[in-house]
Every structure is written in C-alpha cells, then in structure tokens.
C-alpha atoms as a PDB file:
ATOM      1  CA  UNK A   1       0.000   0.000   0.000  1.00  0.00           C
ATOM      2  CA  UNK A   2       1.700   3.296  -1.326  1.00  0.00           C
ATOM      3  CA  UNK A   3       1.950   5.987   1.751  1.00  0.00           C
ATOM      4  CA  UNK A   4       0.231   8.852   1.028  1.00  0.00           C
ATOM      5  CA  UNK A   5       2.408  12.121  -0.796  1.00  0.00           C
ATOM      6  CA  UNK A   6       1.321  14.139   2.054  1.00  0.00           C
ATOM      7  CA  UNK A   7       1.983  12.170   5.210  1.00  0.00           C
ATOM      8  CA  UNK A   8       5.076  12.320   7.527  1.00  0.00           C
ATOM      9  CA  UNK A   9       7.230   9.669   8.751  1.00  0.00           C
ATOM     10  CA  UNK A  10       8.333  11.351  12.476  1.00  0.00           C
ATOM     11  CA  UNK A  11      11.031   9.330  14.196  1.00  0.00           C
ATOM     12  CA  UNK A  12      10.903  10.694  18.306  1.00  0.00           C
ATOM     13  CA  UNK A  13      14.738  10.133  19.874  1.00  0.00           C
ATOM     14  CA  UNK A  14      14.123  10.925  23.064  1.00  0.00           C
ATOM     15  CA  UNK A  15      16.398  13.237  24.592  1.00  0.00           C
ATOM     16  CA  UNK A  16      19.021  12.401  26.383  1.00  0.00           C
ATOM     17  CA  UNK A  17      19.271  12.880  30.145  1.00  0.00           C
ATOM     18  CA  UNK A  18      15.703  14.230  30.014  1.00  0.00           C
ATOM     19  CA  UNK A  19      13.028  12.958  32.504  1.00  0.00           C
ATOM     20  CA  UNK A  20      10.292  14.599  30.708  1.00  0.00           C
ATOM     21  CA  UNK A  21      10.582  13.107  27.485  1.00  0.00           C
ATOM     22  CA  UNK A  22       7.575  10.897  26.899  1.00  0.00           C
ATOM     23  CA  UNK A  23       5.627  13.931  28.323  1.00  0.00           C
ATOM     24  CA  UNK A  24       7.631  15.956  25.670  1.00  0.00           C
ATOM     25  CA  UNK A  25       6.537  14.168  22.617  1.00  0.00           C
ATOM     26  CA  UNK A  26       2.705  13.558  24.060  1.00  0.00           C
ATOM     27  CA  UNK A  27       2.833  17.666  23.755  1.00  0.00           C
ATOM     28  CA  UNK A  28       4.268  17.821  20.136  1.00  0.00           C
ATOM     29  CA  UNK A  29       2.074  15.056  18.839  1.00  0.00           C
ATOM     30  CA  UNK A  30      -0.731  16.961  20.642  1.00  0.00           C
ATOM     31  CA  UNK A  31      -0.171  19.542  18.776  1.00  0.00           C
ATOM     32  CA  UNK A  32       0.286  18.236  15.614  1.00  0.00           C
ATOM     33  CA  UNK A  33      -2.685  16.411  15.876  1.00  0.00           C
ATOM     34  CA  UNK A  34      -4.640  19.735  16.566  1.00  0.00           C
ATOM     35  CA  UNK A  35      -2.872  20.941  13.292  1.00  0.00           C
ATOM     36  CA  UNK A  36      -4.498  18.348  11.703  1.00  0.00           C
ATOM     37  CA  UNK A  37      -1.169  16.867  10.935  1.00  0.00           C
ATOM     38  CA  UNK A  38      -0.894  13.292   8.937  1.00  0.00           C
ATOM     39  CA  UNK A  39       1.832  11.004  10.445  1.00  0.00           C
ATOM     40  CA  UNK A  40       3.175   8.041  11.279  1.00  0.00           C
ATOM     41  CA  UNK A  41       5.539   7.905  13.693  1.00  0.00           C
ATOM     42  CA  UNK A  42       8.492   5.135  15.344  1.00  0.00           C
ATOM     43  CA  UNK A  43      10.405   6.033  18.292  1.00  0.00           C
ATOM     44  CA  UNK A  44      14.174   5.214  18.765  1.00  0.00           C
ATOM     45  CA  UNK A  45      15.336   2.356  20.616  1.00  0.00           C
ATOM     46  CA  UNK A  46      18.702   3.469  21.456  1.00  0.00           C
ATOM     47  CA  UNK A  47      22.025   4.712  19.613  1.00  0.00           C
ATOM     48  CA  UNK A  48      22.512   3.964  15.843  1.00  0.00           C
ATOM     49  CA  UNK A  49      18.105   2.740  15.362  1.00  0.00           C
ATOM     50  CA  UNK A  50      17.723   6.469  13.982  1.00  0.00           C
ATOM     51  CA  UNK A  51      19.690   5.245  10.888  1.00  0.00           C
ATOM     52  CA  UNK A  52      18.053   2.130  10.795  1.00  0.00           C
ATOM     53  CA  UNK A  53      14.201   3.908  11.021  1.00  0.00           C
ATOM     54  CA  UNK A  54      15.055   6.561   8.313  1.00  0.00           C
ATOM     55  CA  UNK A  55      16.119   3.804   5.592  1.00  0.00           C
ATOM     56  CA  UNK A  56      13.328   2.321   6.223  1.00  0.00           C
ATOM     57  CA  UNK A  57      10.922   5.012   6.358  1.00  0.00           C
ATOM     58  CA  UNK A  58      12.622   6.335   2.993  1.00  0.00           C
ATOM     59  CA  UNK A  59      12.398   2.611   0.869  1.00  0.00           C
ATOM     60  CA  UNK A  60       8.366   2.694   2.308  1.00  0.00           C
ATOM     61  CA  UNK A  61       7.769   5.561   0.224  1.00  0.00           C
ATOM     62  CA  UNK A  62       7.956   8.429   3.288  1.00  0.00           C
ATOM     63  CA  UNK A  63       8.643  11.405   1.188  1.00  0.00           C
ATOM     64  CA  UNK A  64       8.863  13.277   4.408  1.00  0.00           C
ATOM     65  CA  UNK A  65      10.813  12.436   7.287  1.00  0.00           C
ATOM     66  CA  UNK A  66      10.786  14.505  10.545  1.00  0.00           C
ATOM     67  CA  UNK A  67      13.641  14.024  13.341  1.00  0.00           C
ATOM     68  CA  UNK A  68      12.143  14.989  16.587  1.00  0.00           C
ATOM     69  CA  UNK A  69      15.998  14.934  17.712  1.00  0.00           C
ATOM     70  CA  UNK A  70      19.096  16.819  18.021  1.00  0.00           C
ATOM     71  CA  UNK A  71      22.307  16.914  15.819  1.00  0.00           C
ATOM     72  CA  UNK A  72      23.398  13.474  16.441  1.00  0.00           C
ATOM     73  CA  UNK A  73      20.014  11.856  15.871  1.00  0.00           C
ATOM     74  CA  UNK A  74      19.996  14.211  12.601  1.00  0.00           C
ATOM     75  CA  UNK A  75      23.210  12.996  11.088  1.00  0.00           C
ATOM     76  CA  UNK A  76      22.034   9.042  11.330  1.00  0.00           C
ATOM     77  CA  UNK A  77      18.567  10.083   9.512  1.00  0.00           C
ATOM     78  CA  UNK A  78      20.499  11.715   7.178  1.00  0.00           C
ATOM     79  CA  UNK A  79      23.128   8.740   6.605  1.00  0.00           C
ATOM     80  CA  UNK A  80      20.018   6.300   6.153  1.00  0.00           C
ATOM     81  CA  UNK A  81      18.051   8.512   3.604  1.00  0.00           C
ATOM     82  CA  UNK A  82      21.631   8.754   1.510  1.00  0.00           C
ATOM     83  CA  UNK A  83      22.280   4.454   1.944  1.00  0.00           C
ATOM     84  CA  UNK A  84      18.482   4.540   1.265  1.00  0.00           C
ATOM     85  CA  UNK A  85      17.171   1.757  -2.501  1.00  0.00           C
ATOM     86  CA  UNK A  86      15.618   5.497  -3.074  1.00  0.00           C
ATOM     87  CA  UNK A  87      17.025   6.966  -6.425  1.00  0.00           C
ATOM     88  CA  UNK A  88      17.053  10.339  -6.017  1.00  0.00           C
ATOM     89  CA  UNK A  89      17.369  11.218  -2.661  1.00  0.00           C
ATOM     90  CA  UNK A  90      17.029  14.625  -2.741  1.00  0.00           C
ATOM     91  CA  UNK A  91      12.874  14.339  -3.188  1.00  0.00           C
ATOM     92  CA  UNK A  92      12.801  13.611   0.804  1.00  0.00           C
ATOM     93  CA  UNK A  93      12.336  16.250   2.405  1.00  0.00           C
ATOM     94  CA  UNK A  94      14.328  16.070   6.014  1.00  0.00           C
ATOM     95  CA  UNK A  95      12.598  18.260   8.655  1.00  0.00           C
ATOM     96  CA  UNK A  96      13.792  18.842  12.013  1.00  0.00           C
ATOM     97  CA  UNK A  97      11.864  19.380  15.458  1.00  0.00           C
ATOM     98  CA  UNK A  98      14.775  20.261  17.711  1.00  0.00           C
ATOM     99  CA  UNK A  99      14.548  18.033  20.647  1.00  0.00           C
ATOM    100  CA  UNK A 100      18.968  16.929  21.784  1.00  0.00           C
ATOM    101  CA  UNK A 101      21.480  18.286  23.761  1.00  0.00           C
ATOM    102  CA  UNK A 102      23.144  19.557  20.525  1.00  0.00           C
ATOM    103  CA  UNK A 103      20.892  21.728  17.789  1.00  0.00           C
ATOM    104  CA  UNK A 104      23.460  23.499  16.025  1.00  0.00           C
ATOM    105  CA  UNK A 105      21.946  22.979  12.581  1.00  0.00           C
ATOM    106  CA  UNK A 106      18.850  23.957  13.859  1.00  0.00           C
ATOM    107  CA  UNK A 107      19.491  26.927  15.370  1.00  0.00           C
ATOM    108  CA  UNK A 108      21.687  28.082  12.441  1.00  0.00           C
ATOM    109  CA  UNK A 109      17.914  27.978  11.140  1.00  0.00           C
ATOM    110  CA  UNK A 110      16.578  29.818  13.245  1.00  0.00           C
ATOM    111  CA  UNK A 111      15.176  27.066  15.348  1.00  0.00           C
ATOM    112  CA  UNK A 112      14.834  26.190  18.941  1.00  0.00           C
ATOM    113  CA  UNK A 113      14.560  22.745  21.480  1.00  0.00           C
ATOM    114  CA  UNK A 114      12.152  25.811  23.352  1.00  0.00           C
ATOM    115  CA  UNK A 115       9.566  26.569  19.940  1.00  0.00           C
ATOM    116  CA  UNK A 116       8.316  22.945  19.207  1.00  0.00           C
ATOM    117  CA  UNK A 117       5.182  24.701  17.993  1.00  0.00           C
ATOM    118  CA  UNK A 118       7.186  26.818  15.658  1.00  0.00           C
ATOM    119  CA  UNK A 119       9.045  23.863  14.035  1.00  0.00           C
ATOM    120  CA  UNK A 120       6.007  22.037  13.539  1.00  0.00           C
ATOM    121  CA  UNK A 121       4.462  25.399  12.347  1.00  0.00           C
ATOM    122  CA  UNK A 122       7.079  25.703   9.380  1.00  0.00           C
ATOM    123  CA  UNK A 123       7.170  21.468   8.249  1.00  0.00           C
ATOM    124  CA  UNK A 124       3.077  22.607   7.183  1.00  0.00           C
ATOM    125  CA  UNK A 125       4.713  25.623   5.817  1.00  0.00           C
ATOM    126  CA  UNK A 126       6.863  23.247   3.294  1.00  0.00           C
ATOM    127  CA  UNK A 127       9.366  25.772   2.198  1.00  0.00           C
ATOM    128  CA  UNK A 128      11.821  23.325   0.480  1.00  0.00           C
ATOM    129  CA  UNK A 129      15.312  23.697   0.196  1.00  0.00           C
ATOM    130  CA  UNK A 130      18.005  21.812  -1.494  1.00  0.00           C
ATOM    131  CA  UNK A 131      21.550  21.494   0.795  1.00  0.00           C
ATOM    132  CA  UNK A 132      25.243  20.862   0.482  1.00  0.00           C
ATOM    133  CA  UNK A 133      26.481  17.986   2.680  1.00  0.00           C
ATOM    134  CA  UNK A 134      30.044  16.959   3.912  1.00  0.00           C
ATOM    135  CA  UNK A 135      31.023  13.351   2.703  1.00  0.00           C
ATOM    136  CA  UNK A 136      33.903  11.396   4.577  1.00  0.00           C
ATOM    137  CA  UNK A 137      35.312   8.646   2.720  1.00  0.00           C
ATOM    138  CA  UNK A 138      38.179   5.713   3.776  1.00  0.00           C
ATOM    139  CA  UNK A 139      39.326   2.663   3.384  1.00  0.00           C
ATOM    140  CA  UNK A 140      38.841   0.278   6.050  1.00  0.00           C
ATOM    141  CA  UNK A 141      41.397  -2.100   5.029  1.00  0.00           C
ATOM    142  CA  UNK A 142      38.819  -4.387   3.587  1.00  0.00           C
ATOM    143  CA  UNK A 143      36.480  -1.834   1.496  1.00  0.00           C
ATOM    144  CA  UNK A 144      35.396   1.668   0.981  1.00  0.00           C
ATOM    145  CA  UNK A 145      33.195   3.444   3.646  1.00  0.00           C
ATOM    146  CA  UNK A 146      31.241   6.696   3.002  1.00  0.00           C
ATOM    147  CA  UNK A 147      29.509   8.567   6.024  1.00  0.00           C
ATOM    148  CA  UNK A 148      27.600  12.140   5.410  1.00  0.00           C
ATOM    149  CA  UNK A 149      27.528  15.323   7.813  1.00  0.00           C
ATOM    150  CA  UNK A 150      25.312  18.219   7.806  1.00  0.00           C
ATOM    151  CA  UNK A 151      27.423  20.063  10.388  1.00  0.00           C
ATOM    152  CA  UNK A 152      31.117  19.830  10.726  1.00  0.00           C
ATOM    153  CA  UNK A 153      34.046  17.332  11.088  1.00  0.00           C
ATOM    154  CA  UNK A 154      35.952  18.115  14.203  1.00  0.00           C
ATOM    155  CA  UNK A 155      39.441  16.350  15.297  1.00  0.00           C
ATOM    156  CA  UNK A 156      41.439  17.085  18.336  1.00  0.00           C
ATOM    157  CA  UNK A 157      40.116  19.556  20.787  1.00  0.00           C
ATOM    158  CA  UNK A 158      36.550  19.499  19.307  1.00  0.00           C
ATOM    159  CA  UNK A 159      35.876  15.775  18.995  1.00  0.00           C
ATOM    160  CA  UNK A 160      37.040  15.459  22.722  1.00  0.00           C
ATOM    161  CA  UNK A 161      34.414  18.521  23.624  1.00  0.00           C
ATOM    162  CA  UNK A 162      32.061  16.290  22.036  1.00  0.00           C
ATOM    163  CA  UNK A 163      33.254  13.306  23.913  1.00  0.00           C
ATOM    164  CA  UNK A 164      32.935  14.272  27.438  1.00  0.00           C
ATOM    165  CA  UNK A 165      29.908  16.285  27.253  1.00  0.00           C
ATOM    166  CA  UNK A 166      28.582  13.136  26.666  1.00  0.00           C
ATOM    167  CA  UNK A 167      29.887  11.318  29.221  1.00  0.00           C
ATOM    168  CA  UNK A 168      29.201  14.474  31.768  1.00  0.00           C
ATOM    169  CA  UNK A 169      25.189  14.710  30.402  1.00  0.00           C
ATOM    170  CA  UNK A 170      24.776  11.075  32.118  1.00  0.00           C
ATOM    171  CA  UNK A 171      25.935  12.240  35.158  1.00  0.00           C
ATOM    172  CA  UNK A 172      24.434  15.784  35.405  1.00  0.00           C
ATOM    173  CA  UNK A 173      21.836  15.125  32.802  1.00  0.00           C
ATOM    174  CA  UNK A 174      21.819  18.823  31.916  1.00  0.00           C
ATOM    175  CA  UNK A 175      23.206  19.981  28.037  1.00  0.00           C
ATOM    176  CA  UNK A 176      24.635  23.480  30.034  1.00  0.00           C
ATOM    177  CA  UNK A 177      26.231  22.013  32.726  1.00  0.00           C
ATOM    178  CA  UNK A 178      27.453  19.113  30.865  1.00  0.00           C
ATOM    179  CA  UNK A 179      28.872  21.562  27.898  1.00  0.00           C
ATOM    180  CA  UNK A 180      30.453  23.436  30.549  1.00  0.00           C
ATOM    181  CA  UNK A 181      31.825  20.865  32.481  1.00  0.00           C
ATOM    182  CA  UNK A 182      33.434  19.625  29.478  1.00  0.00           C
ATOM    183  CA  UNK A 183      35.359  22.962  28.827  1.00  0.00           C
ATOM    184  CA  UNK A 184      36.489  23.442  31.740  1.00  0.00           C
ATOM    185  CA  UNK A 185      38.136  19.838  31.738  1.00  0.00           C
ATOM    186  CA  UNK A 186      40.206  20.426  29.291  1.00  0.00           C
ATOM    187  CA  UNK A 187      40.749  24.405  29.324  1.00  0.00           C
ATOM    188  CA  UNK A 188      43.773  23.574  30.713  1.00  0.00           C
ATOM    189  CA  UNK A 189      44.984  20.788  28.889  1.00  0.00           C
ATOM    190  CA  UNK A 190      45.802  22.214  25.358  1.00  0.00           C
ATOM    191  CA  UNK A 191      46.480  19.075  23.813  1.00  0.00           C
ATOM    192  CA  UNK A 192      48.616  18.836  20.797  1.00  0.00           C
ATOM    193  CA  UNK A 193      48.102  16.225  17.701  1.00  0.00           C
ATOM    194  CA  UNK A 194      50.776  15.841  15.159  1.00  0.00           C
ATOM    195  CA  UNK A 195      48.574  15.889  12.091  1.00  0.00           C
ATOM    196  CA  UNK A 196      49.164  15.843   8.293  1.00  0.00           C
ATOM    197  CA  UNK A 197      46.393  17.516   5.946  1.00  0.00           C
ATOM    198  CA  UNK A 198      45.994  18.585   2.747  1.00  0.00           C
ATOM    199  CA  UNK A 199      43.940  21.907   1.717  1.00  0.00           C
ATOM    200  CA  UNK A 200      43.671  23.401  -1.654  1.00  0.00           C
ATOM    201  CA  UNK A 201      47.340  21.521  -2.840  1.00  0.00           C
ATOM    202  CA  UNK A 202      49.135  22.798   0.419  1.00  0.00           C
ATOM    203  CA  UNK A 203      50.272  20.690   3.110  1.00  0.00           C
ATOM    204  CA  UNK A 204      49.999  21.110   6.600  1.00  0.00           C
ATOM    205  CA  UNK A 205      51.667  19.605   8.774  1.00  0.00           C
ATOM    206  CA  UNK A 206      52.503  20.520  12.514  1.00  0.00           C
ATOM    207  CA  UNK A 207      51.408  20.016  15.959  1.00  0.00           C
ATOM    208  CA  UNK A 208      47.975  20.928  16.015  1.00  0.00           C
ATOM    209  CA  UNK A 209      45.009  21.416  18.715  1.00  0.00           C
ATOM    210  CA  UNK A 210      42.125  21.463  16.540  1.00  0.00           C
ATOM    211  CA  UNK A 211      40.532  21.305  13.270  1.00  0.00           C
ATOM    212  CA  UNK A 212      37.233  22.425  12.168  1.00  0.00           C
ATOM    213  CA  UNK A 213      35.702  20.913   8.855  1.00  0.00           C
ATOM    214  CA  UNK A 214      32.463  22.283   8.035  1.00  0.00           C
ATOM    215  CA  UNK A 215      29.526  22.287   5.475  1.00  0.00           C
ATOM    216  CA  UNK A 216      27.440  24.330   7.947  1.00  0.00           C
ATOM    217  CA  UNK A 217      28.311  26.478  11.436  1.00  0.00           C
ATOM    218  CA  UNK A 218      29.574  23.427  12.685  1.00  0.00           C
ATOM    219  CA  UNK A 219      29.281  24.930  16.295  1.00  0.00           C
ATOM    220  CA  UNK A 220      31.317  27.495  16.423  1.00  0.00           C
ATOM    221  CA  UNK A 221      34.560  26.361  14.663  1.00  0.00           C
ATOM    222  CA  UNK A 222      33.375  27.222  11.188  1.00  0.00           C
ATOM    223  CA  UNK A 223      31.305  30.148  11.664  1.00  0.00           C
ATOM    224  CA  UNK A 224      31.416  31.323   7.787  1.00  0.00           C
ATOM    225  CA  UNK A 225      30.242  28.093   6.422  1.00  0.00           C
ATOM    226  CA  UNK A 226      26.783  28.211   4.923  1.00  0.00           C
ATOM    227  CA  UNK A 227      25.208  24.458   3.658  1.00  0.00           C
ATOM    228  CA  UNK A 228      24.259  25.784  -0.020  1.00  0.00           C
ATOM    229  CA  UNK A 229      27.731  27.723  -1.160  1.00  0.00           C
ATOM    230  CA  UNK A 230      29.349  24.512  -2.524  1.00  0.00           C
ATOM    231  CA  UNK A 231      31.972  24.890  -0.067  1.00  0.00           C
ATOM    232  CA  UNK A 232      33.623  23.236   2.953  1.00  0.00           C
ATOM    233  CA  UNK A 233      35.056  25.772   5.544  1.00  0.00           C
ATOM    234  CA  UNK A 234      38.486  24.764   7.533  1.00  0.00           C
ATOM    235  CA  UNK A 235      39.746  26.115  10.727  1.00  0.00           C
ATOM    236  CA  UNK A 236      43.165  24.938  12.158  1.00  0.00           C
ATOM    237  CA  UNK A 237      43.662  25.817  15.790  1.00  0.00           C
ATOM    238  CA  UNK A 238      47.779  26.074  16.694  1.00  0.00           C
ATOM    239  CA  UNK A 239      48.333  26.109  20.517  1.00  0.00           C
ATOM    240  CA  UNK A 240      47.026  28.981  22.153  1.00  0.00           C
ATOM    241  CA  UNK A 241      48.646  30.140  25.804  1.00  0.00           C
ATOM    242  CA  UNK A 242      46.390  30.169  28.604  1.00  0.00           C
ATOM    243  CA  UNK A 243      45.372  33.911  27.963  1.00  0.00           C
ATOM    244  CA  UNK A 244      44.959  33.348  24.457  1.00  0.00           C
ATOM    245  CA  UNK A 245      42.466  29.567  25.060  1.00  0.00           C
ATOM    246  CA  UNK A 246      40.337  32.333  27.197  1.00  0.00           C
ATOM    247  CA  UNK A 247      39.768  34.503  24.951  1.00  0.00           C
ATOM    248  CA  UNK A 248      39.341  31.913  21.992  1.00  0.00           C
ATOM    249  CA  UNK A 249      36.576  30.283  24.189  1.00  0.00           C
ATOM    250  CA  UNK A 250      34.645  34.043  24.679  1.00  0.00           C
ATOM    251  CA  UNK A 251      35.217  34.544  20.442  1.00  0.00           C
ATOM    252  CA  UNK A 252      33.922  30.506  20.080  1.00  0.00           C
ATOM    253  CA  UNK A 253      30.652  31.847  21.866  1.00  0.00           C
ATOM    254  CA  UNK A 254      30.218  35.547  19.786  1.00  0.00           C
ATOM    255  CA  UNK A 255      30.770  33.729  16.378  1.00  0.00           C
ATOM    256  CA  UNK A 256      34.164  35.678  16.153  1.00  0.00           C
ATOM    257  CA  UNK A 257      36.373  32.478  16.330  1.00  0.00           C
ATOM    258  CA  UNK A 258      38.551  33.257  13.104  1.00  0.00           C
ATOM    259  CA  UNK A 259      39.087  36.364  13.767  1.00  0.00           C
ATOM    260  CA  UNK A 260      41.739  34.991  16.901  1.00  0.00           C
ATOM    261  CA  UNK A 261      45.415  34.662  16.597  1.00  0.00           C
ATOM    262  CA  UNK A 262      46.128  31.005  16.696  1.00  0.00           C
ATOM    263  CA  UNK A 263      42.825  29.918  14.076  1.00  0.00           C
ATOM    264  CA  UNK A 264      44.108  30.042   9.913  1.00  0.00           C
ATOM    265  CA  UNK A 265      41.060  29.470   8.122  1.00  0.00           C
ATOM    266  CA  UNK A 266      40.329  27.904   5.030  1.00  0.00           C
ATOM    267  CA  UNK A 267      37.925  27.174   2.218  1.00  0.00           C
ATOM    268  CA  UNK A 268      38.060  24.801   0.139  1.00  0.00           C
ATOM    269  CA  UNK A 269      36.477  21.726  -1.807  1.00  0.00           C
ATOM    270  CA  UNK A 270      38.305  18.747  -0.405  1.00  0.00           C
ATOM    271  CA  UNK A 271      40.273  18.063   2.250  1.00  0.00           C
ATOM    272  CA  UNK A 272      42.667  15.051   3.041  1.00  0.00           C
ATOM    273  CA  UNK A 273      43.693  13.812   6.284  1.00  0.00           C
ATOM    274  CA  UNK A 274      46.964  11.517   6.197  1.00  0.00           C
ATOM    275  CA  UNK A 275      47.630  11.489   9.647  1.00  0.00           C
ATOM    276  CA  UNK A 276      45.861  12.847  13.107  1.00  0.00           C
ATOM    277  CA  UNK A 277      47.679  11.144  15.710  1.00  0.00           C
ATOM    278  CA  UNK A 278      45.952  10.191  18.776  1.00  0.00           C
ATOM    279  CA  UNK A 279      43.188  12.580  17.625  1.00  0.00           C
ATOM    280  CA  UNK A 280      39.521  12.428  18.532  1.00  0.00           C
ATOM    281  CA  UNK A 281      36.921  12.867  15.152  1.00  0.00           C
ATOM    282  CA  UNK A 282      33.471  13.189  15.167  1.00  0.00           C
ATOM    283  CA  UNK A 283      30.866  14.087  12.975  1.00  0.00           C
ATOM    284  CA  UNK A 284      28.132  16.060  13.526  1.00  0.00           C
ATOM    285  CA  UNK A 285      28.492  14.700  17.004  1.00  0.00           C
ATOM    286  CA  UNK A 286      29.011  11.325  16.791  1.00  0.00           C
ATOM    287  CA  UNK A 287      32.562  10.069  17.357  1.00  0.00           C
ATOM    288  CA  UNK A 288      34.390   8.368  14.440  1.00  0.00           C
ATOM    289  CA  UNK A 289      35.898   4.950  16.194  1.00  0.00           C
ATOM    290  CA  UNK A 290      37.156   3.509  13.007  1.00  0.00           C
ATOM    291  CA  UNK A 291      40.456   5.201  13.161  1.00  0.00           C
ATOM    292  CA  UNK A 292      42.045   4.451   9.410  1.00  0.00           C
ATOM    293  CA  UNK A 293      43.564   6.747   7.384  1.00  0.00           C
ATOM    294  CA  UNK A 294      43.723   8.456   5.053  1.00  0.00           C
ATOM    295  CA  UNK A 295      40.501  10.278   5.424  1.00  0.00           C
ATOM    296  CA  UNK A 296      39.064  12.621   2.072  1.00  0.00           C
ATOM    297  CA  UNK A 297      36.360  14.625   3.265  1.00  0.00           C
ATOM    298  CA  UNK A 298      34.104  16.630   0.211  1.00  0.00           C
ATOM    299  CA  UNK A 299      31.419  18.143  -0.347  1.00  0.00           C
ATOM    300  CA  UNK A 300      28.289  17.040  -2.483  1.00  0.00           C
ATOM    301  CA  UNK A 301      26.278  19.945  -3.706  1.00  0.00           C
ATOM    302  CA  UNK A 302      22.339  19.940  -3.225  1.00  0.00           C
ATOM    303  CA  UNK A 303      22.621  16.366  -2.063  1.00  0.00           C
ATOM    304  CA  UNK A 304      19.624  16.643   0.239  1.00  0.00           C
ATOM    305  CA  UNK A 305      16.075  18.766   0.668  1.00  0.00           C
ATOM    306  CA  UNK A 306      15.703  20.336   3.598  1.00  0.00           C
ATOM    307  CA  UNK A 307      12.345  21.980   5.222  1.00  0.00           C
ATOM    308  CA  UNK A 308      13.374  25.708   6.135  1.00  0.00           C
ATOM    309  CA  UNK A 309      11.331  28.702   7.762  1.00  0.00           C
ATOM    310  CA  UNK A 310      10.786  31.394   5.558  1.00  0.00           C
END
C-alpha cells in the first residue's frame, strides 16, 4: 500500500538525560494532531536505530521524514536517507523538530529545542530547500566506507568537547552544565596532535590542537560556512597560551572564532587527512571509532532537501 504524498514519517529520539521526554513528545504530537497533521511515527530504541528507522521510512515511500531529535540523531537520519534503494534522494524532504542536547543545525535555522510549535508550524509551511552535505570517505582495510555530515568534522580539541559532554550529560543530565563541564576539563589541557592535511594543494603539517571541517556552522569552529555555497570551511587551531584559550573560548561563543590569533582558516572543496595522531573525530556529534587513514572529506552539492522557515 503506497503511503500517502502528504503524510510524515516522524522518528521521536528521546532526549538524552531528560526525565520529561515521553511527556515531551505527548505535547508535540498533541499539537500536531490539533494541526491536523498526517503522520506516522516510530520512536528510537537506542544509539545507531535512527539510521536504521530513516532507511526504512525512505524505501516505504515516506517522502517526508521529521527528526524529533538533536544533531546526532539528525546525522544518522540523514546517513540512512543517503544508503536509502531510493534513487534520487534529494525528493525527501528532512525536517527537524529540535529536541537533543546539541541543535546546532537547527538553530543556524533559526530554530529552537524551546519553539516545538514553531518547528512544527514551518514542516506545514513546506518551504523546500536543497543542501550541500560533507562526505567522509576511507578505506577500512577491507572496502570503501562513506559517512555524510550536515554540520562539521571536528578532530582534536573538538571531537574530545564532544566526547565528554557526553559522558558528563549522564551524570548531570543537563546539556549546560554538561557543555560546561566539558570545557572546563580540558581548558587547561591544550592538547597537541601531530597531524598531516591537505587543503587546496598545500600541506599542513605541525602540531595541532584542533581542526574544524564544516559544510554548515559546525558549532562554532566554522562560523562562515553556509550548507548551499558549494563549499567546505576549515579552521586549524595552533596552541594557544592560557590567555589566548580564554579569549578563543569568549570569540567561540560571539561567532568571532577566526578572527583569533592562533585559528588560519580555510575554504576549500576537499580536504585530506593523512595522519591525526591520537586525535579524537566526530561528525556532527558522533565520534568516528574507526580510526584508518587516510581520510578525504568533500562536499556534495544539493545532495539533500531540507524543510526551512521562511
């Protein structure tokens, strides 16, 4: 039975740390039922199902596919609408109800975990939009592996932000006081990588901190990138003194990060990683355990639809 053109496919991932999430959803469904809203929706079982649910939602015909999730939860829909049987991917539209401990892409949007009625407000709207997205390629030793990003590739100093915030949210169970927690664990620990890239036919190589690879805002470290220029945006991070890491960490929060002393940015199409030793990587939030290299990361132009506000 063919799903009908009009009807949404909503996967909930309940947020994490968050006592109040079944009463959460019961409100946004409440009010998407009063919107008269046609849906089906699947809830999460635990880490990875997201990708699972959105691959299937896409091969059952879902031409719309809502994440009621954060950054995390977004990047595993998106990775199982693109490894999807659909042809042309880009006739899902993705839509976003900002619900996780990290909504970068949503608020670079204009969208917020606070407005649920809002972001159900513009998915009726339907203003459609088609999107750049990051693609990260290696070889595992056996074959070649391909996983997408909306947001940013981080390595070193990044990745490990991303790490213990969320080890710190099961603890606390707050997104501010885990975020915050994390930074101030390793404020003081300026850890260097010896890393080997290649940007626009230069080399770099060095002892870096960080490294920022963005399609979009990629929370903070790429604040020029925009997800429709056909563009990636790089920022490398050199070791800041003490003074300098405070003042980096005030810029991080204004949007103002490349505008600091220690951060060379770039812009550029592809970018190879030979070698990031001991370095943490993550996408879009989700930490990159495979650890071979080399790594190419690209960009694919208009890959993927996405529902905006106007």
């Amino acid at each position: 039975m063919a799903v009908e053109p009009d009807r949404w496919g909503v996967i909930y991932n309940p947020k994490a740390g968050s006592r109040k999430a079944q009463k959460r959803w019961q409100t946004i469904r409440a009010y998407m039922d009063e919107c008269k809203v046609k849906y089906d929706y699947v809830q999460s079982e635990g880490f990875g199902s997201v990708e699972r649910l959105a691959k299937t939602l896409a091969n059952n015909g879902y031409l719309t596919i809502v994440i009621v999730g954060g950054d995390g939860a977004l990047n595993d829909a998106l990775n199982g609408i693109m490894y999807s049987d659909v042809e042309d991917k880009s006739q899902i539209a993705l839509g976003i109800i900002p619900n996780g401990i990290g909504n970068d892409f949503a608020k670079y949007w204009g969208l917020s975990s606070d407005d649920y009625k809002k972001a159900v407000d513009v998915l009726i709207n339907r203003r459609l939009r088609k999107i750049d997205i990051g693609v990260f390629s290696y070889f595992d030793g056996e074959q070649h592996q391909t996983r997408y990003f909306l947001n940013a590739v981080y390595m070193g100093l990044g990745a490990r932000i991303v790490r213990i915030t969320n080890e710190t949210r099961r603890f606390w169970g707050i997104p501010l006081i885990s975020y915050l927690a994390s930074l101030f664990l390793v404020a003081f620990e300026r850890k260097l990588h010896r890393m080997h890239l290649k940007v626009n036919d230069e080399h770099i190589r060095g002892r870096i901190m960080a490294v920022g690879i963005g399609s979009a805002y990629g929370y903070g470290l790429t604040p020029s990138a925009v997800p429709y220029n056909g563009w990636l945006d790089v920022s490398i991070i050199y070791r800041p003194e003490l003074r300098q890491l405070i003042s980096g960490l005030w810029m991080l929060q204004q949007g103002r990060l490349l505008n600091h002393k220690t951060v060379k940015p770039y812009r550029t199409r592809c970018v190879k990683v030979l070698r990031a030793q001991n370095a943490e990587v993550s996408l879009d939030g989700r930490l990159w355990l495979d650890r071979h290299f080399p790594i190419e990361i690209t960009i694919a132009p208009e890959a993927i639809t996405l529902i905006i506000p106007n």
